[in-house]
C-alpha atoms as a PDB file:
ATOM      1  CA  UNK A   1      -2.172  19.170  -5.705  1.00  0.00           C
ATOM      2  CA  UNK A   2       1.636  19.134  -5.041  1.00  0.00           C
ATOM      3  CA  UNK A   3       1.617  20.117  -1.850  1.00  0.00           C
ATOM      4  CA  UNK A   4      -0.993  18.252  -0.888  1.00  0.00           C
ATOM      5  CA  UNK A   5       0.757  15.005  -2.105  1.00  0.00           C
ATOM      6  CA  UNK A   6       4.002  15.997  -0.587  1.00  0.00           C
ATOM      7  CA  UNK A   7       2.238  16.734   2.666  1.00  0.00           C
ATOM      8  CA  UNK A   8       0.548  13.485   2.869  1.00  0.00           C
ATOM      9  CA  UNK A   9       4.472  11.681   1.616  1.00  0.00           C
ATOM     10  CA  UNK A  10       5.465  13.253   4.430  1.00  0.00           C
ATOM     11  CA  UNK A  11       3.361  12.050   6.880  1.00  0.00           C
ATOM     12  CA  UNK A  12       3.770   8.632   5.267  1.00  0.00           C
ATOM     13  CA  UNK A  13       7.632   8.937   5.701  1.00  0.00           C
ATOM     14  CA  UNK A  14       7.370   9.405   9.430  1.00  0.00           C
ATOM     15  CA  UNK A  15       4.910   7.039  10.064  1.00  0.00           C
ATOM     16  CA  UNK A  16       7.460   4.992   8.821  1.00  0.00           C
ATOM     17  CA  UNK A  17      10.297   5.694  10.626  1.00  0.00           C
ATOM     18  CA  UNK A  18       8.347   5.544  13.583  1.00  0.00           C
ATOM     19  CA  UNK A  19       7.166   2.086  12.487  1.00  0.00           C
ATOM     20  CA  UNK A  20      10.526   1.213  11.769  1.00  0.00           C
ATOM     21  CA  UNK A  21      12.711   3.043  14.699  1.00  0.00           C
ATOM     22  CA  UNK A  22       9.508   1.632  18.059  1.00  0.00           C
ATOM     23  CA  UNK A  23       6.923  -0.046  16.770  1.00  0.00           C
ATOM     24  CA  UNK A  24       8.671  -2.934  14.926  1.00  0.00           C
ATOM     25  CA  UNK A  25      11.570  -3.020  17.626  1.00  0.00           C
ATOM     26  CA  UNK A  26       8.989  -3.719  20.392  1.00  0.00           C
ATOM     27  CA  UNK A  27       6.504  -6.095  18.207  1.00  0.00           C
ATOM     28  CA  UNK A  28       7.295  -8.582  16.217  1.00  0.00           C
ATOM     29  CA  UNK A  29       5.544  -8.658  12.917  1.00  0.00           C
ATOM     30  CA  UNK A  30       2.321 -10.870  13.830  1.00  0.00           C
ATOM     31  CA  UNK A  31       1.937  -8.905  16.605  1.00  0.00           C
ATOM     32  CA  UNK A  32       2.165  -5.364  14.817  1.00  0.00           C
ATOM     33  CA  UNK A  33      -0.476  -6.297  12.312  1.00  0.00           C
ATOM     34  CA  UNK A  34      -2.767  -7.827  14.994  1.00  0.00           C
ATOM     35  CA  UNK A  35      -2.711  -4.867  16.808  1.00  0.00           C
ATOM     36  CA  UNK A  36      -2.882  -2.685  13.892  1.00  0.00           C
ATOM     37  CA  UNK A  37      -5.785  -4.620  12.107  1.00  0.00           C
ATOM     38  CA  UNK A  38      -7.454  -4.858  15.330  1.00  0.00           C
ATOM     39  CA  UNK A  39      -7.577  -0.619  15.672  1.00  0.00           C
ATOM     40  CA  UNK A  40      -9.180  -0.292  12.169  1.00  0.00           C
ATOM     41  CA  UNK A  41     -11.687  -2.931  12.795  1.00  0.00           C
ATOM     42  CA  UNK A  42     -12.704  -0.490  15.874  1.00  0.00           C
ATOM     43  CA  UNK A  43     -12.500   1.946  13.609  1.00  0.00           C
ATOM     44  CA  UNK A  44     -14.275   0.619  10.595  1.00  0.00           C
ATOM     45  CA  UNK A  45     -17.003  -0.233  13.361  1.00  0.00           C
ATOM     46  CA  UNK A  46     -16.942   2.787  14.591  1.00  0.00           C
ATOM     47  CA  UNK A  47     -17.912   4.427  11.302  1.00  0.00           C
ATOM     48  CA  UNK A  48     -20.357   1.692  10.302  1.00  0.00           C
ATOM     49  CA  UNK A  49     -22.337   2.461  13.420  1.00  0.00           C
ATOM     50  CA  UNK A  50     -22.396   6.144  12.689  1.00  0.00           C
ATOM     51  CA  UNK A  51     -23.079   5.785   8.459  1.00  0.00           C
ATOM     52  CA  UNK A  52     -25.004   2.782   8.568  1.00  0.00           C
ATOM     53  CA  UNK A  53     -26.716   3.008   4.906  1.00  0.00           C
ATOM     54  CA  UNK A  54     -23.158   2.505   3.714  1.00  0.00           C
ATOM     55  CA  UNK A  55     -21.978  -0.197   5.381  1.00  0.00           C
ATOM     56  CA  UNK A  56     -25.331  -2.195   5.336  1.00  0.00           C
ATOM     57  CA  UNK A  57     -26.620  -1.636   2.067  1.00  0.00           C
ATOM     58  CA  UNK A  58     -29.222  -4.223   1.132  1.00  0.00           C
ATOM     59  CA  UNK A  59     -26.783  -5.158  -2.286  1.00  0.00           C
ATOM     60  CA  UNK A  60     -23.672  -5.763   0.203  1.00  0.00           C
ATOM     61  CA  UNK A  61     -24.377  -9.390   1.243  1.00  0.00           C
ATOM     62  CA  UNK A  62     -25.223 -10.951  -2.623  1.00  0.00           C
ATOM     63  CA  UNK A  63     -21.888  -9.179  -3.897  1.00  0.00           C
ATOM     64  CA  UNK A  64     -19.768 -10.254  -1.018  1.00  0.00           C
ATOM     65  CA  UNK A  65     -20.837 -14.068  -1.563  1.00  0.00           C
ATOM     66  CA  UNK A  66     -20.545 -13.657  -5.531  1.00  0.00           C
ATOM     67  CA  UNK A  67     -17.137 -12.109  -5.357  1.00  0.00           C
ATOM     68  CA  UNK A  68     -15.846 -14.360  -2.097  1.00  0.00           C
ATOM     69  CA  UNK A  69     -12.789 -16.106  -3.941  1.00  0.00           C
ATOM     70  CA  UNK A  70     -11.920 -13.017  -5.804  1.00  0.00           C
ATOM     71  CA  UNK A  71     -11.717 -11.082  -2.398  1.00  0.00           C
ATOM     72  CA  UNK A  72     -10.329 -14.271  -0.723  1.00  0.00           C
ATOM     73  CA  UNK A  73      -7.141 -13.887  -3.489  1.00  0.00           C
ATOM     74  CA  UNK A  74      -6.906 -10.341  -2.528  1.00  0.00           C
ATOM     75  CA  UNK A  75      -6.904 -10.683   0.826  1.00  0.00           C
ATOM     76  CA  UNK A  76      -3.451 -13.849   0.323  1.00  0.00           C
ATOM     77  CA  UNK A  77      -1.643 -11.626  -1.977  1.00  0.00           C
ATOM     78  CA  UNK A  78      -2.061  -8.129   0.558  1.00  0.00           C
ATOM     79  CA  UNK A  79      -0.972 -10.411   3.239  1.00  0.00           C
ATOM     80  CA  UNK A  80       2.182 -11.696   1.537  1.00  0.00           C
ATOM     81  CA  UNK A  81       2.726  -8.112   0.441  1.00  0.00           C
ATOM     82  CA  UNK A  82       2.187  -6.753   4.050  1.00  0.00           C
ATOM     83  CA  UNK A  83       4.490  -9.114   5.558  1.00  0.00           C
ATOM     84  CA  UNK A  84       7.232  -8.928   2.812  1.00  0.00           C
ATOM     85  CA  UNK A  85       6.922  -5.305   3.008  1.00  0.00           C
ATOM     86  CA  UNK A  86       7.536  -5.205   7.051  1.00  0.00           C
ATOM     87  CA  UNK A  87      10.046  -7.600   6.918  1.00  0.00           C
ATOM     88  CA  UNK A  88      11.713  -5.335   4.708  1.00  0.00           C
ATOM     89  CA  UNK A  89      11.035  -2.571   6.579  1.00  0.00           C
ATOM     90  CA  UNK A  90      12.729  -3.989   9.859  1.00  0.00           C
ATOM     91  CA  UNK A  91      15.598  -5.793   8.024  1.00  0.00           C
ATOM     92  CA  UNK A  92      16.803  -3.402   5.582  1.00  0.00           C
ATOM     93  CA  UNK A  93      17.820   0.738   5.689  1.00  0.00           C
ATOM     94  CA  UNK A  94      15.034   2.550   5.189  1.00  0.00           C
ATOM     95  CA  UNK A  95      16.693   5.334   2.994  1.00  0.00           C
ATOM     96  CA  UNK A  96      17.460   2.669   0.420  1.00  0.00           C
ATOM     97  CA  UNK A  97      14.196   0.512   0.680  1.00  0.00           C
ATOM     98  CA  UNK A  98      11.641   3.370   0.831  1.00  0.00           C
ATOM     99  CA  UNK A  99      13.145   5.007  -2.242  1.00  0.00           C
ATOM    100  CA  UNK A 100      13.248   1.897  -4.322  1.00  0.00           C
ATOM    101  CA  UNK A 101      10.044   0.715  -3.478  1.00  0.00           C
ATOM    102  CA  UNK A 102       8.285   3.742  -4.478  1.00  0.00           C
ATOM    103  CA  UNK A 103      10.198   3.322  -8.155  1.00  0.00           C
ATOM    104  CA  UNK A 104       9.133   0.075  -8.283  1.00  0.00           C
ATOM    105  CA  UNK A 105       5.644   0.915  -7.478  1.00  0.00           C
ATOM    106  CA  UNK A 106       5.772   3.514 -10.403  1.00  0.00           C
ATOM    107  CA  UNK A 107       7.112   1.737 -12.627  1.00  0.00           C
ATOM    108  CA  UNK A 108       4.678  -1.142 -12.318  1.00  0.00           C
ATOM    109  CA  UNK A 109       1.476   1.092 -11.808  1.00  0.00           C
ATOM    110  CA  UNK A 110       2.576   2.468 -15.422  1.00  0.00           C
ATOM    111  CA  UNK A 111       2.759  -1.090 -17.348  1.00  0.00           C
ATOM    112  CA  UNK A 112       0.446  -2.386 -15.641  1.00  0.00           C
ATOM    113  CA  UNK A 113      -2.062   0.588 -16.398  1.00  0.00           C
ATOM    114  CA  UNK A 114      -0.958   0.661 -19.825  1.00  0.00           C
ATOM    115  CA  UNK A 115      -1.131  -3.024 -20.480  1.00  0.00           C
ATOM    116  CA  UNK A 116      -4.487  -3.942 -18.890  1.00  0.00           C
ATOM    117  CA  UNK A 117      -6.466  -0.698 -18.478  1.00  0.00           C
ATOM    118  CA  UNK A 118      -5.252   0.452 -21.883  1.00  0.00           C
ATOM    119  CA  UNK A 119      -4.177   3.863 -20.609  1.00  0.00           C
ATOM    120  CA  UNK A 120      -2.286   6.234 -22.724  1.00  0.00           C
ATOM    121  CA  UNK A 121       1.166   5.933 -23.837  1.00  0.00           C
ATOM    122  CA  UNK A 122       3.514   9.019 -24.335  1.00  0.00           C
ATOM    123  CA  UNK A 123       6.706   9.700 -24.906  1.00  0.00           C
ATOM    124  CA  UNK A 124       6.793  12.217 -21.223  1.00  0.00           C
ATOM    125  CA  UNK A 125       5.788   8.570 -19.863  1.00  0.00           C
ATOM    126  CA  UNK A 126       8.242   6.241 -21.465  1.00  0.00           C
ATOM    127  CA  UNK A 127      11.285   9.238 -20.533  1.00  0.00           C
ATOM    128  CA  UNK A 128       9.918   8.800 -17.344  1.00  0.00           C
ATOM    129  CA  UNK A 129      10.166   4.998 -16.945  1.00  0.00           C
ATOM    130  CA  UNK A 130      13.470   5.001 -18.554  1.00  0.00           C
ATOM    131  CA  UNK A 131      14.654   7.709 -16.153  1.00  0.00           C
ATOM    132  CA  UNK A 132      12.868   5.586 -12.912  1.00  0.00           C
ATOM    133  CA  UNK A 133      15.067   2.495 -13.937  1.00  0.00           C
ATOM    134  CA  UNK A 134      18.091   4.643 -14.110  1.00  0.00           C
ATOM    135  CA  UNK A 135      17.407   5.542 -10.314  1.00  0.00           C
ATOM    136  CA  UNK A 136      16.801   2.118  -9.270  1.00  0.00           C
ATOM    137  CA  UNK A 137      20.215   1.743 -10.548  1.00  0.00           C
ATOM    138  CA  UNK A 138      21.700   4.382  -9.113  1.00  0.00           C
ATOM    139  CA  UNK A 139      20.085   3.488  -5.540  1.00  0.00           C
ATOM    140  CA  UNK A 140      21.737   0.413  -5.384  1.00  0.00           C
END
C-alpha cells in the first residue's frame, strides 16, 4: 500500500510542477480550467458511451433533481477551492505550499472525521496531529 501511495504522490508532485513551471505560465487560470474541464468532459463522455448502464441508470435523473442545491453548493465551494488553490500554486513556492497544504489537509480530514463521522480517536492520532502542527510551524 506504501508504495503504491508514494507512487501515485509522485506522480501528483510532477503533475504539479509541470502545472506550475508551463501550464500556468502560458494560461491564465480561467483558461487552464476551461481547457482542463473541457478534456474530462470528453473523457467522462467517452466512458459514458462505452459503460452506458452506469452513467444512465434509470435512478440518475430523480436523484440529480432531489439533490440539485446540495450538488449546486458543492460545485461553489470546489470552484473557490480550485481557484484559491491555483492561485496559490502560481503565486507562491511550491516547496513551501505543497507541503503545507497536505498538513492542512490532514489535519482537517482528522477533526473533521472525528467530529462528524464519529471516527475513532487514539492517542497514535492525537501524537500525530500534534506532531503535523509542529511541521506547519516549522515550514513557515
Amino acid at each position: 500500500m506504501h508504495l503504491q501511495i508514494g507512487i501515485i504522490s509522485l506522480v501528483y508532485a510532477a503533475l504539479i510542477l509541470y502545472r506550475k513551471n508551463v501550464l500556468l505560465r502560458k494560461f491564465n487560470i480561467q483558461t487552464w480550467l476551461m481547457i482542463k474541464s473541457g478534456l474530462m468532459f470528453v473523457m467522462l463522455s467517452i466512458a459514458a458511451l462505452i459503460n452506458q448502464k452506469t452513467f444512465f441508470d434509470k435512478d440518475v435523473i430523480p436523484k440529480l433533481r432531489q439533490n440539485m442545491i446540495t450538488i449546486i453548493i458543492f460545485i461553489c465551494f470546489t470552484l473557490l477551492e480550485v481557484f484559491g488553490w491555483l492561485y496559490m500554486l502560481k503565486n507562491s513556492d511550491m516547496s513551501r505550499m505543497i507541503p503545507l497544504n497536505s498538513v492542512y489537509i490532514s489535519v482537517f480530514s482528522a477533526l473533521l472525521g472525528i467530529a462528524i463521522l464519529n471516527e475513532n480517536f487514539s492517542y497514535k492520532t492525537g501524537a500525530g496531529i500534534i506532531f503535523a502542527i509542529i511541521s506547519i510551524y516549522l515550514l513557515n
